[in-house]
Protein backbone atom coordinates (compact mmCIF):
# COMPACT_ATOMS: atom_id res chain seq x y z
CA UNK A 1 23.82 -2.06 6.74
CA UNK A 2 21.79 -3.43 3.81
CA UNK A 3 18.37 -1.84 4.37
CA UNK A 4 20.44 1.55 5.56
CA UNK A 5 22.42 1.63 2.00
CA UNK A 6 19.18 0.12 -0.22
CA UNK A 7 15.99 1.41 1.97
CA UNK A 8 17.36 4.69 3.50
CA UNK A 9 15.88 2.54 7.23
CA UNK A 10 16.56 0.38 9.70
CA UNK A 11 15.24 -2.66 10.17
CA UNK A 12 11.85 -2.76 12.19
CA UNK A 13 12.26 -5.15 14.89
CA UNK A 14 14.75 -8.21 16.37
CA UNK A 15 12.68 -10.69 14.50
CA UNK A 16 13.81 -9.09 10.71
CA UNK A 17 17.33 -8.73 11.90
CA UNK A 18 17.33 -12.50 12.84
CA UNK A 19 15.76 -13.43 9.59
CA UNK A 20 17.99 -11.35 7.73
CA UNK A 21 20.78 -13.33 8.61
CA UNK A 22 19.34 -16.10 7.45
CA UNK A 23 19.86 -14.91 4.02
CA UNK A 24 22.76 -14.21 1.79
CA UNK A 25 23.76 -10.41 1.38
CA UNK A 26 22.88 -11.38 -2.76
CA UNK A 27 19.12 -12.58 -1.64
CA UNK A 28 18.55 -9.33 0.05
CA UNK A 29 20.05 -6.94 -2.70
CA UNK A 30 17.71 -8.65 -5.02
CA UNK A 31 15.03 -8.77 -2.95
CA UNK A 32 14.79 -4.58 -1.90
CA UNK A 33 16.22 -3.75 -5.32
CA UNK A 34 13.02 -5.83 -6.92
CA UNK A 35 10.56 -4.21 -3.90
CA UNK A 36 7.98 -2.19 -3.92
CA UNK A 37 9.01 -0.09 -1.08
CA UNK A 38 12.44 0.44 -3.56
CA UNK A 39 10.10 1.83 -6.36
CA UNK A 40 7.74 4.33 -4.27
CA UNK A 41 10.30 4.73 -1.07
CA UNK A 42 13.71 5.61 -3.07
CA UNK A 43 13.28 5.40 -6.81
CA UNK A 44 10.18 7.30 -7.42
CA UNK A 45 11.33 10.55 -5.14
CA UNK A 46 14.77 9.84 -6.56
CA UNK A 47 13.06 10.92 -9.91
CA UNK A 48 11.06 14.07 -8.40
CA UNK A 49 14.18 15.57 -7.34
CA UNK A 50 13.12 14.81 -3.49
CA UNK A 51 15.33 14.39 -0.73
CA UNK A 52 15.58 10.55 0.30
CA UNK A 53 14.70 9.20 3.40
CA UNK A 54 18.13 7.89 4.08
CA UNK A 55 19.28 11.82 5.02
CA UNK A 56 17.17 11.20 8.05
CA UNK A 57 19.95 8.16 9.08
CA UNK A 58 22.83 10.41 7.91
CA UNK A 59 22.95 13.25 5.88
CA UNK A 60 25.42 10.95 3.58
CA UNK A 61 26.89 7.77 2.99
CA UNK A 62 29.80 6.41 5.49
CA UNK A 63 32.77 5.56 4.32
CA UNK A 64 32.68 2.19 6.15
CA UNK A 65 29.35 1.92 4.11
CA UNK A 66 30.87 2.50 0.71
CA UNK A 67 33.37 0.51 1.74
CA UNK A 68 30.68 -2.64 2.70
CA UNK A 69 29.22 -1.67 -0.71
CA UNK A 70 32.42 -2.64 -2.51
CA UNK A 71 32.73 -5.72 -1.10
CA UNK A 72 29.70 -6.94 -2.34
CA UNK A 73 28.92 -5.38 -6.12
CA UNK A 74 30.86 -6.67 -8.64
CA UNK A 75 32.96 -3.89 -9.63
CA UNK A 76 36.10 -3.01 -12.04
CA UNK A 77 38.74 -0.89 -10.80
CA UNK A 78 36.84 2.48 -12.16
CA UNK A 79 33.74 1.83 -10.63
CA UNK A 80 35.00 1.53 -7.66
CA UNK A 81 37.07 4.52 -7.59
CA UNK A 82 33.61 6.06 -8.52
CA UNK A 83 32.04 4.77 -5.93
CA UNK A 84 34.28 5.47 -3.14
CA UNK A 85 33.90 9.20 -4.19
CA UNK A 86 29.99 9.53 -3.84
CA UNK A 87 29.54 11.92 -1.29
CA UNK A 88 25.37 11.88 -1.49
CA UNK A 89 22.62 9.54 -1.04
CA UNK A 90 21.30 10.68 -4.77
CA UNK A 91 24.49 10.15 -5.78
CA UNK A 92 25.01 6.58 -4.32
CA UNK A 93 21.18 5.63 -5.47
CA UNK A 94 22.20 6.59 -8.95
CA UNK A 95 25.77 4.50 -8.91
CA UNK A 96 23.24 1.67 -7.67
CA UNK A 97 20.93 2.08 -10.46
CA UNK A 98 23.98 0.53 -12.52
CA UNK A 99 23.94 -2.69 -10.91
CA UNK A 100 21.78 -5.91 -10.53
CA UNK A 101 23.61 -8.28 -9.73
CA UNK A 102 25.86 -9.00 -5.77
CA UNK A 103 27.26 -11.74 -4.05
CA UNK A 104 28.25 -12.63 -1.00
CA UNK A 105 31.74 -11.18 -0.70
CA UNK A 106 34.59 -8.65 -2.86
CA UNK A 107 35.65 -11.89 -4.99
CA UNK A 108 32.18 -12.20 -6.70
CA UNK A 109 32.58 -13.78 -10.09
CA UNK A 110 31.63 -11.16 -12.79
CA UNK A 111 29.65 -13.82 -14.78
CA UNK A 112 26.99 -13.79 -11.71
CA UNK A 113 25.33 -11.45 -13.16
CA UNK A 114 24.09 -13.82 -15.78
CA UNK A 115 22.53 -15.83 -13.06
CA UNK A 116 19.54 -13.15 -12.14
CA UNK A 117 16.27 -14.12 -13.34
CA UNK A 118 14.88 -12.38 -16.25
CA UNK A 119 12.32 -11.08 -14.40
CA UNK A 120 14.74 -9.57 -11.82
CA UNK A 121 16.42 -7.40 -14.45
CA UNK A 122 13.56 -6.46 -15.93
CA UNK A 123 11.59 -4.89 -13.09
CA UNK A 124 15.50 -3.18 -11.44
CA UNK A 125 15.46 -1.60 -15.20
CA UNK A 126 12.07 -0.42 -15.08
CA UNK A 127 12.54 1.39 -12.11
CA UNK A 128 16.18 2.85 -13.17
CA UNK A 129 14.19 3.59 -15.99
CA UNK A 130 11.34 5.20 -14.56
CA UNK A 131 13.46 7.31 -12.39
CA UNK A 132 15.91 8.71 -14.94
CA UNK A 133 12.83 9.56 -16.82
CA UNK A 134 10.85 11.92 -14.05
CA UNK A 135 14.04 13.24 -13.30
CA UNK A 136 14.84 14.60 -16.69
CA UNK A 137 11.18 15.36 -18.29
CA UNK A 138 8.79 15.84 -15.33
CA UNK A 139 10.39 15.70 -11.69
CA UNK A 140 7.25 16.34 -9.87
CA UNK A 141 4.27 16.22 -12.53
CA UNK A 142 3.82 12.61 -11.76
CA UNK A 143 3.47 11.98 -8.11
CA UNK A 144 1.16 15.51 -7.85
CA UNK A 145 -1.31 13.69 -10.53
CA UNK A 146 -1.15 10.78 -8.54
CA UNK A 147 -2.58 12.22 -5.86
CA UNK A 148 -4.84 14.05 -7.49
CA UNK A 149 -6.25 11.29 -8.95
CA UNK A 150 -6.68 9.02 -5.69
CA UNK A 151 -8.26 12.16 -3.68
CA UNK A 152 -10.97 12.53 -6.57
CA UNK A 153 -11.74 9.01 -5.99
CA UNK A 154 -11.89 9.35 -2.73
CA UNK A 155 -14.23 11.85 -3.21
CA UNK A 156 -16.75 10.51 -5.61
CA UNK A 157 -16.77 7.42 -2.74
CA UNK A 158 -18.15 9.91 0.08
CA UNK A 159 -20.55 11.08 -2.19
CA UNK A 160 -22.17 7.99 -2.99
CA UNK A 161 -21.72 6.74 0.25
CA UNK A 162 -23.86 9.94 1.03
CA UNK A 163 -26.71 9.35 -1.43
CA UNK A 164 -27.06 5.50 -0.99
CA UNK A 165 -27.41 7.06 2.95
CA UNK A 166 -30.14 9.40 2.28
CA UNK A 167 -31.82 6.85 -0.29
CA UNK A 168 -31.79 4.29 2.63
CA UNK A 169 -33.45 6.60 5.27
CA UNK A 170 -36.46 7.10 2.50
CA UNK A 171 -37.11 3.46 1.34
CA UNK A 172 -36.23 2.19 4.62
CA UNK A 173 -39.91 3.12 6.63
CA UNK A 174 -41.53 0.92 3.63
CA UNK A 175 -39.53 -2.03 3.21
CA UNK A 176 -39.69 -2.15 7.20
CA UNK A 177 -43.62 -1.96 6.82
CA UNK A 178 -43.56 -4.50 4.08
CA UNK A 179 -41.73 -7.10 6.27
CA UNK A 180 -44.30 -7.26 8.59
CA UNK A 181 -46.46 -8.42 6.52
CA UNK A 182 -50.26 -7.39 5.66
CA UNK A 183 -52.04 -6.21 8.25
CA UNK A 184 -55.13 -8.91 9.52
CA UNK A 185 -58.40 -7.25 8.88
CA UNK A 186 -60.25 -5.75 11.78
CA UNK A 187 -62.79 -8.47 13.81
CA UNK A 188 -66.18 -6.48 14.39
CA UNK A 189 -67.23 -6.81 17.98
CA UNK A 190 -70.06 -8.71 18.30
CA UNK A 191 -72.98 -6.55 20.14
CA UNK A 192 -73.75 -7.03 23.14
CA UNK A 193 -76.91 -7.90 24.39
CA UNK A 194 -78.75 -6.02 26.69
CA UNK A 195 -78.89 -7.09 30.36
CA UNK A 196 -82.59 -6.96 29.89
CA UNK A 197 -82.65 -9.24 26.24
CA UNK A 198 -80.22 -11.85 27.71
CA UNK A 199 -82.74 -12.30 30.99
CA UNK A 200 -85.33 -12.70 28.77
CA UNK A 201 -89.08 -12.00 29.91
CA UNK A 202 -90.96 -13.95 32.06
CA UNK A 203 -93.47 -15.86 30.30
CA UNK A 204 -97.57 -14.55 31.30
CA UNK A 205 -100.94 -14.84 30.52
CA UNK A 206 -102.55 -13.16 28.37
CA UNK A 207 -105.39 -10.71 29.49
């Protein structure tokens, strides 16, 4: 139920599920509400007006999901009522955007809240913050220049990847040459002597 309402998934295998339970429902909240899938997966298209992943589990929130929900925010009577009347997953990911603080059941002490980390708060109100912003000012303008950005790297990293290739195949002939070494000198045969010189001739009188 927690990564459906804060992730918009499932978990991904037996082993998460049996880890999960090893935490409190408040450790998990923090944790995906603090997470970097949170920021790019569900806050950032959030902002660009984009439809959520979680429409691909339902195409809204359950009421036996609102109804988990409430059991472990700390809510007043109001927020609740708001709550309980969401009818999309925008809608529910902006109630969320509220909160940072949940506990382990519907009789969570409201001063919990105080017992986040500073740190915590901070980075769940930088992306609350970040969102609201997109969606008001730019929806899409940032996510586009993003990508922009990343393909003209991308880019400029297959074409020097190209040129240190073709440098390579030019330099490469004569530092292989130069490895080898000098080349020794050539040895100059020695003549040889005639069959007739090496035999020599027979000593004789002379006439």
């Amino acid at each position: 139920m927690c990564y459906q309402v804060f992730l918009g998934r499932n978990p991904e295998n037996s082993f998460v599920i049996a880890e999960a339970k090893t935490q409190s429902i408040e450790t998990m909240i923090r944790s995906f509400l603090g997470s970097r899938e949170f920021a790019d997966a569900v806050a950032r298209p959030l902002g660009a007006g984009e439809t959520l992943r979680h429409a691909a589990l339902s195409p809204a929130p359950s009421a036996p999901q609102l109804a988990w929900l409430a059991g472990q925010l700390v809510l007043d009577e109001a927020q609740e009522a708001v709550l309980q009347g969401v009818t999309s997953w925008d809608g529910l990911v902006g109630f969320l955007s509220q909160f940072g603080t949940a506990e382990n059941g519907a009789a969570a002490p409201a001063e919990a809240e105080a017992e986040l980390e500073d740190a915590e708060l901070a980075s769940f109100s930088a992306i609350s913050a970040a969102a609201t912003a997109a969606a008001a000012d730019a929806p899409a303008a940032a996510p586009v220049e993003l990508h922009e950005r990343i393909a003209r790297i991308e880019g400029l990293l297959e074409e020097l990847i190209r040129q240190w290739a073709s440098v390579r195949d030019v330099v490469q002939p004569y530092t292989n040459a130069g490895a080898a070494g000098p080349s020794a000198p050539p040895v100059p045969k020695a003549r040889a002597r005639s069959a007739r010189s090496a035999k020599g001739v027979r000593p004789g009188r002379l006439t």
